[in-house]
C-alpha atoms as a PDB file:
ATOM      1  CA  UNK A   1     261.462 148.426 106.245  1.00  0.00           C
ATOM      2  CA  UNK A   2     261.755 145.285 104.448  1.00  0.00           C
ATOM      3  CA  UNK A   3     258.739 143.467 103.217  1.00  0.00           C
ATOM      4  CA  UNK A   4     257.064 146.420 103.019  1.00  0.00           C
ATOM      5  CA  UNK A   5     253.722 145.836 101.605  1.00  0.00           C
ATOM      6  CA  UNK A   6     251.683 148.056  99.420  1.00  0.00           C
ATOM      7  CA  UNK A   7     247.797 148.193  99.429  1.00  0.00           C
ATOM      8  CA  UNK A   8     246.270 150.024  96.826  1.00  0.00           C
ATOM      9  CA  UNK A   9     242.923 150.482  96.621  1.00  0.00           C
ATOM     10  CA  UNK A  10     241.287 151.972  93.261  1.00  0.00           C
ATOM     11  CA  UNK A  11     238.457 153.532  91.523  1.00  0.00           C
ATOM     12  CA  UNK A  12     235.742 156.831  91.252  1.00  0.00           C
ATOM     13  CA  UNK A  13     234.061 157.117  94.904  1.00  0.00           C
ATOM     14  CA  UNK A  14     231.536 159.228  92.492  1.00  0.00           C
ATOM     15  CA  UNK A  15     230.262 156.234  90.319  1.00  0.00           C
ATOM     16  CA  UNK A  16     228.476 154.480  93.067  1.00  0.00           C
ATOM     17  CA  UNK A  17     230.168 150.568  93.564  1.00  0.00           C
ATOM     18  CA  UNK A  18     233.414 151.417  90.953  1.00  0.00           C
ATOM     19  CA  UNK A  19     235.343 153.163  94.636  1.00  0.00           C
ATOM     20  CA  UNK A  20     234.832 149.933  96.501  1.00  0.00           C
ATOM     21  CA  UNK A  21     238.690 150.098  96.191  1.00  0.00           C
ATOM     22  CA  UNK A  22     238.952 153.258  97.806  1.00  0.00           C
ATOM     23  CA  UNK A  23     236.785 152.697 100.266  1.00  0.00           C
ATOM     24  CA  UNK A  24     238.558 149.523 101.412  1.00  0.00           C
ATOM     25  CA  UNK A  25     241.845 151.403 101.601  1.00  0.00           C
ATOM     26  CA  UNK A  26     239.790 153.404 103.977  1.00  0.00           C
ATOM     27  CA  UNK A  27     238.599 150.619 106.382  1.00  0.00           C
ATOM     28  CA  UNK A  28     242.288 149.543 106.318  1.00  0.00           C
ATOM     29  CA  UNK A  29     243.055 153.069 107.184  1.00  0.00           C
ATOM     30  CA  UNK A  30     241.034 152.973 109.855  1.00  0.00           C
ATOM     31  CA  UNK A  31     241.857 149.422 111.231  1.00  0.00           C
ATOM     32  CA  UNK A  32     245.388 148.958 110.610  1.00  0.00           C
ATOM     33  CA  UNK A  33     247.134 152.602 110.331  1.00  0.00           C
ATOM     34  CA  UNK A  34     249.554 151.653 112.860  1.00  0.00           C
ATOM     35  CA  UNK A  35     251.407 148.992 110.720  1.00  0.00           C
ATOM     36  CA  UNK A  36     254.652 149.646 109.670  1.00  0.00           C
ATOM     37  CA  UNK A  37     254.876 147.391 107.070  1.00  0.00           C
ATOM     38  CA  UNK A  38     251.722 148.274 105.479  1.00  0.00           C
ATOM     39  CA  UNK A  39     251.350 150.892 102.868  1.00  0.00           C
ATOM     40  CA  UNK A  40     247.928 152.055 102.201  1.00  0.00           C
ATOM     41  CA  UNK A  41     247.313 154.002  99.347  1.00  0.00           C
ATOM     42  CA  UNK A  42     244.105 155.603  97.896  1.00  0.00           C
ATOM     43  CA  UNK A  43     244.892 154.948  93.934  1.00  0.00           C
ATOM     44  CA  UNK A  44     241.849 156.734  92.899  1.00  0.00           C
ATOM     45  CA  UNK A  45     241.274 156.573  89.307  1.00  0.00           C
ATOM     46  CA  UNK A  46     244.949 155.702  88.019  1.00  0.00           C
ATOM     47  CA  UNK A  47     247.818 157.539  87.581  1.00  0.00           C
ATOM     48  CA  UNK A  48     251.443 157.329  86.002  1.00  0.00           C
ATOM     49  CA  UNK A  49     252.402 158.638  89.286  1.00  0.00           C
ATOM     50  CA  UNK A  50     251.368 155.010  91.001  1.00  0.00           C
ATOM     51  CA  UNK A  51     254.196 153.752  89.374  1.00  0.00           C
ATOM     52  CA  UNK A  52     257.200 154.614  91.443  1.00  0.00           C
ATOM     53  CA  UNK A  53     255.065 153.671  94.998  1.00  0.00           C
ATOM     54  CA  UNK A  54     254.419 150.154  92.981  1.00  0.00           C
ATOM     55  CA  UNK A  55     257.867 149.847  92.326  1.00  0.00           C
ATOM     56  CA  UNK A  56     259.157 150.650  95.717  1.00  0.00           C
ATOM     57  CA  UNK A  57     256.839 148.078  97.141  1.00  0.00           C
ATOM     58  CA  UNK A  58     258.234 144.822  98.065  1.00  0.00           C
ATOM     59  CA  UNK A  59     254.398 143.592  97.913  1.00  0.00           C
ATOM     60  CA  UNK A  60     251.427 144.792  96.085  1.00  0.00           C
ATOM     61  CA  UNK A  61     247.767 144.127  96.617  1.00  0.00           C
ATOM     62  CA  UNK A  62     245.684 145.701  94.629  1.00  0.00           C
ATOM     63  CA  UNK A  63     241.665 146.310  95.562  1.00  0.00           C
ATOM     64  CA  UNK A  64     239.514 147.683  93.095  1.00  0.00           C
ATOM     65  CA  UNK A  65     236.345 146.871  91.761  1.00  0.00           C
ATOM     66  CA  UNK A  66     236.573 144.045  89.330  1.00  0.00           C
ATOM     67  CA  UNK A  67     233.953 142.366  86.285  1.00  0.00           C
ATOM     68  CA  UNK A  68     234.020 138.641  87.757  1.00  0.00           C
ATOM     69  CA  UNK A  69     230.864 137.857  86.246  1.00  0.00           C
ATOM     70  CA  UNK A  70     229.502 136.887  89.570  1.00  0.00           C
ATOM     71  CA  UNK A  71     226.915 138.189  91.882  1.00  0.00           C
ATOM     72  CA  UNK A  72     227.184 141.835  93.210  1.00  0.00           C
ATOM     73  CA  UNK A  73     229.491 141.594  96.362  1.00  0.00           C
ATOM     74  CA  UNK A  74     231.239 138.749  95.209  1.00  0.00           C
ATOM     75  CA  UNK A  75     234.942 138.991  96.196  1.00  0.00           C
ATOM     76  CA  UNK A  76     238.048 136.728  94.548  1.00  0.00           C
ATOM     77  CA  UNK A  77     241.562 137.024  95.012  1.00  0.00           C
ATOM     78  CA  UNK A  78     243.893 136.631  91.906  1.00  0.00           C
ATOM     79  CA  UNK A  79     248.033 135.876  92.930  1.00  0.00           C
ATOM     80  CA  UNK A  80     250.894 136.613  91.337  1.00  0.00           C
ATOM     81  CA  UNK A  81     250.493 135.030  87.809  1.00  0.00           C
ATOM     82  CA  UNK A  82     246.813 134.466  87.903  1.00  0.00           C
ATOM     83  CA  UNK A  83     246.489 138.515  88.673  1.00  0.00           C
ATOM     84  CA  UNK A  84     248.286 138.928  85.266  1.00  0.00           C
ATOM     85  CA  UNK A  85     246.459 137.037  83.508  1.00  0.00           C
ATOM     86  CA  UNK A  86     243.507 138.018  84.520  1.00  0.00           C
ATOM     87  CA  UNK A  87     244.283 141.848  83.785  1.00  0.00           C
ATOM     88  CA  UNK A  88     245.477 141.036  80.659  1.00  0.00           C
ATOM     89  CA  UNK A  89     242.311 138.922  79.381  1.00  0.00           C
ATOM     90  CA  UNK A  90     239.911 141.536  80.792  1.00  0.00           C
ATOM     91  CA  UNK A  91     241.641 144.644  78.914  1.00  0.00           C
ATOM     92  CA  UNK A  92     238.957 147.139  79.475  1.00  0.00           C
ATOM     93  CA  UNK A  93     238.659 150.726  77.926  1.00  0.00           C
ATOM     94  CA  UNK A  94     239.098 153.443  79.992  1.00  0.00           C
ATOM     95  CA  UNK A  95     238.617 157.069  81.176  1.00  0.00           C
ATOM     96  CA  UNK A  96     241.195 156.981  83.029  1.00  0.00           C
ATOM     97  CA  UNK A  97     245.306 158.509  82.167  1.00  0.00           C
ATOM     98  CA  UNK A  98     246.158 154.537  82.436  1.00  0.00           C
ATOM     99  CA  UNK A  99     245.301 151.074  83.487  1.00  0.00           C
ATOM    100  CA  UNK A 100     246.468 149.021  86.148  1.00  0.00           C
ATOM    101  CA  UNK A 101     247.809 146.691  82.930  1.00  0.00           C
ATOM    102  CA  UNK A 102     250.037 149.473  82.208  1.00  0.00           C
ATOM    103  CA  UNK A 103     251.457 150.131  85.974  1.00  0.00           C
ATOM    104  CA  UNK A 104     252.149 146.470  86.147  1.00  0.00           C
ATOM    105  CA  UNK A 105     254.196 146.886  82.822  1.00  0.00           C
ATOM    106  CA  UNK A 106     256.316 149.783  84.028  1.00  0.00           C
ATOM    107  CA  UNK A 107     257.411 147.784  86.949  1.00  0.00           C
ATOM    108  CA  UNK A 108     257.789 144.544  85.146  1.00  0.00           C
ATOM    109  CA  UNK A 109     260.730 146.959  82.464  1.00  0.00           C
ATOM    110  CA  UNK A 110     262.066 148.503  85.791  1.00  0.00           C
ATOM    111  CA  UNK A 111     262.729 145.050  86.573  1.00  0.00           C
ATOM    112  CA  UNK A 112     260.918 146.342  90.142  1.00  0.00           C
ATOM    113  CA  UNK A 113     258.063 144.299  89.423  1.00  0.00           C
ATOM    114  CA  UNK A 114     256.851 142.500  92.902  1.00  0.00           C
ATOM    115  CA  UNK A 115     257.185 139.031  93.173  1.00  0.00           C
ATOM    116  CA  UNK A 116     254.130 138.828  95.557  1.00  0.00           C
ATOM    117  CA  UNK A 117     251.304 141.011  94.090  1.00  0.00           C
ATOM    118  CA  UNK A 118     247.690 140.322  94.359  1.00  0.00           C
ATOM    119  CA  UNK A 119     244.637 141.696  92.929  1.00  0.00           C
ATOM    120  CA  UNK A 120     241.630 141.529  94.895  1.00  0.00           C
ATOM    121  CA  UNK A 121     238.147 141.809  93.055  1.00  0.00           C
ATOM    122  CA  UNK A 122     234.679 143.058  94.363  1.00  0.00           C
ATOM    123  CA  UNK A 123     231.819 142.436  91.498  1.00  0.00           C
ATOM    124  CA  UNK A 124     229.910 145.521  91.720  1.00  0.00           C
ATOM    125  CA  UNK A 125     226.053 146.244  90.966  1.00  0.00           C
ATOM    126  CA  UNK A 126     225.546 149.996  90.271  1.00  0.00           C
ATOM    127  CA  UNK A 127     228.534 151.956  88.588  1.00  0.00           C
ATOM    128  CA  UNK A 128     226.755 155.153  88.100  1.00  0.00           C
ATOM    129  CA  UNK A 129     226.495 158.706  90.084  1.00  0.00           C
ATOM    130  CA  UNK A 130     226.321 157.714  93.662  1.00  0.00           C
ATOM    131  CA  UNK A 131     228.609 158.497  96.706  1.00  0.00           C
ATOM    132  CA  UNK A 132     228.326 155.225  98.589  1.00  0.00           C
ATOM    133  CA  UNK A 133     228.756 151.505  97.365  1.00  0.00           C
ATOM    134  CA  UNK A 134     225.331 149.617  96.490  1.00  0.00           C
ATOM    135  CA  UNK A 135     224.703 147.198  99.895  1.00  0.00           C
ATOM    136  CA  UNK A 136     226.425 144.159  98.249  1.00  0.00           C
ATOM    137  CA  UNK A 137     229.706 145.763  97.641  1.00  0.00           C
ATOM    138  CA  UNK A 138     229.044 147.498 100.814  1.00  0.00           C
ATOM    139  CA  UNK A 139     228.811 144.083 102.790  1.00  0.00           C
ATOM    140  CA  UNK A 140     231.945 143.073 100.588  1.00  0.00           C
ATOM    141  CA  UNK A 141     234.543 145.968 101.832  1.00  0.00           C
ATOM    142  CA  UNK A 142     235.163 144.362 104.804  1.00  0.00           C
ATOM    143  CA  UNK A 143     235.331 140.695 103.381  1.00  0.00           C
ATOM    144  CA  UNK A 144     237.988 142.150 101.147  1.00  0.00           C
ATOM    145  CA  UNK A 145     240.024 143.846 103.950  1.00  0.00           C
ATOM    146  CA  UNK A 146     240.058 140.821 105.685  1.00  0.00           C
ATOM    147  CA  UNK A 147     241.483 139.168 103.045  1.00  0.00           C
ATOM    148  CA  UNK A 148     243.797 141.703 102.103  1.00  0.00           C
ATOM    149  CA  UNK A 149     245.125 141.335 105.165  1.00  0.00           C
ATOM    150  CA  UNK A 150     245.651 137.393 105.633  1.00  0.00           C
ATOM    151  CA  UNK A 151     247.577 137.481 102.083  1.00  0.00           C
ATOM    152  CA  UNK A 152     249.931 140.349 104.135  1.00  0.00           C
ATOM    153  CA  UNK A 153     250.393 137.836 107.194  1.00  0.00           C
ATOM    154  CA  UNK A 154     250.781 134.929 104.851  1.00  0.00           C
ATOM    155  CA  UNK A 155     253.764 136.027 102.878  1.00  0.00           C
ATOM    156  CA  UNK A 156     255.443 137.764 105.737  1.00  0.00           C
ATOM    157  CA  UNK A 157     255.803 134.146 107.150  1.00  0.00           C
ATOM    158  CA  UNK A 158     256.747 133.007 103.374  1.00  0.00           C
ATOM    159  CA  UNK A 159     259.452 136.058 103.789  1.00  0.00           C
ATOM    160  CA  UNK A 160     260.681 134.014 106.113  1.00  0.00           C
ATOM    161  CA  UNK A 161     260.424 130.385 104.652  1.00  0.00           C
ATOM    162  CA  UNK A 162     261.914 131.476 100.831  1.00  0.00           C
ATOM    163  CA  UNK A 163     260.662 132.504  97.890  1.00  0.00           C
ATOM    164  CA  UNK A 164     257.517 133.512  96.947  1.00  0.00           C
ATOM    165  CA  UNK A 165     254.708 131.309  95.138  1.00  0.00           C
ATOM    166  CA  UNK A 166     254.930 133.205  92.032  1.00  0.00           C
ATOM    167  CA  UNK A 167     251.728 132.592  90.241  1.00  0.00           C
ATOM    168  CA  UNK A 168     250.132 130.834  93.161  1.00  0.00           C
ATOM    169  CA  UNK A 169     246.632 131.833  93.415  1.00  0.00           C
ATOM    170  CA  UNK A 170     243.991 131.079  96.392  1.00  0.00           C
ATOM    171  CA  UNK A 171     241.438 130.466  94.166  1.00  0.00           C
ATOM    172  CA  UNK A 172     239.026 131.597  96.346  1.00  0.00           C
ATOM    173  CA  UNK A 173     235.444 133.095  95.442  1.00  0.00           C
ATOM    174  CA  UNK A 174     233.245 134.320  98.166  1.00  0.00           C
ATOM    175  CA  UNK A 175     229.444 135.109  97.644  1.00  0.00           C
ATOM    176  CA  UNK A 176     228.201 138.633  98.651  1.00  0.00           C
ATOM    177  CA  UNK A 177     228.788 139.166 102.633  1.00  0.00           C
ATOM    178  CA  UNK A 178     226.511 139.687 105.026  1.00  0.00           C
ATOM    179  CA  UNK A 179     225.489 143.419 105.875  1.00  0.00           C
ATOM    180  CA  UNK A 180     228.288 144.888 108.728  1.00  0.00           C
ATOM    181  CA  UNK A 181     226.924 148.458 108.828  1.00  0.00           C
ATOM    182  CA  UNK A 182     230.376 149.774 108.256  1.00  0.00           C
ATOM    183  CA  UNK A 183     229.117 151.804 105.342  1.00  0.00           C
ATOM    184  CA  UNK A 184     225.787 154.183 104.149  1.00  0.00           C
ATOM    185  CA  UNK A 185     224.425 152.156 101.432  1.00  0.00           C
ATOM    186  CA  UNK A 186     222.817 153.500  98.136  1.00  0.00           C
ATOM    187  CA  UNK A 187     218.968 152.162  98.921  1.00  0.00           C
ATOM    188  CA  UNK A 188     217.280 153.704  95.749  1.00  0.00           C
ATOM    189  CA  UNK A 189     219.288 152.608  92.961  1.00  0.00           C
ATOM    190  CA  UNK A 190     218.014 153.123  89.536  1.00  0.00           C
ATOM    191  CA  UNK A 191     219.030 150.577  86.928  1.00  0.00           C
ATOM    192  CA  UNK A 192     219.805 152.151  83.635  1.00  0.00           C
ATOM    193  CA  UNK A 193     217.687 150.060  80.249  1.00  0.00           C
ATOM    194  CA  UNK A 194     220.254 149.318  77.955  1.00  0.00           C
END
């Protein structure tokens, strides 16, 4: 199908708020497995193997729980360029086989990077052993579904109009959500002293 569009969602469902990308996939899963045109992919902690599926992808959004130096369950949506940047200024070490950076840069020397890509961002609170998101993030899932999901219907009508807005970002920031019950929430958090 053309305009196929990929959703990734990425992170540890083990360290507490770092899987509210994989837990969004899951919503979307749950809400939207019928589309066609909608890839949904649970990313987990990164993987070489990501690259061909990012490739193949006419569109890319990426979820994944993101340092935006806002409150916990804040959500922002970076586009095209501004996701780019935005990786690339907030290079952060990792545990994992390889970074979302590096994915990106596969695709971009395949010449299969895609035009319309999008990273979407959920502050978290608590990245530490827990199996559910803190109740900020929690809140935020949904919020970032949503959005996931207007970006999809937005550049399937672009598809139609031309050529993407390469580097065209929303700009929007949205504070933590309101509770939606959607997920268990991690009620006795400790905060580690540093």
């Amino acid at each position: 199908m053309k305009n196929k569009t990929l959703v990734l969602g990425i992170g540890n469902t083990l360290l507490g708020d770092e899987g509210a990308g994989v837990y969004a996939v899951r919503v979307l899963q749950e809400r939207h497995a019928d589309r066609a045109d909608v890839e949904l992919l649970d990313g987990g902690t990164l993987s070489f193997t990501l690259a061909g599926p990012i490739e193949d992808a006419d569109n890319l959004i990426v979820i994944d729980a993101t340092q935006l130096q806002g409150a916990p369950g804040t959500v922002r949506v970076f586009e095209g360029e501004d996701m780019d940047r935005f990786l690339d200024g907030h290079r952060k070490s990792s545990v994992h086989e390889v970074s979302l950076l590096d994915l990106l840069t596969i695709a971009r020397l395949a010449e299969a990077l895609p035009a319309r890509r999008a990273l979407i961002g959920i502050q978290p609170e608590f990245l530490d052993w827990s199996d559910v998101p803190t109740g900020d993030v929690a809140r935020a899932i949904p919020v970032a579904c949503d959005m996931a999901m207007e970006l999809i219907e937005r550049w399937r009508h672009e598809q139609g109009a031309g050529a993407p807005r390469s580097g065209d970002a929303t700009g929007r920031e949205l504070p933590p959500a309101a509770d939606s019950g959607e997920f268990p929430i991690a009620t006795n958090v400790r905060r580690r002293r540093g």
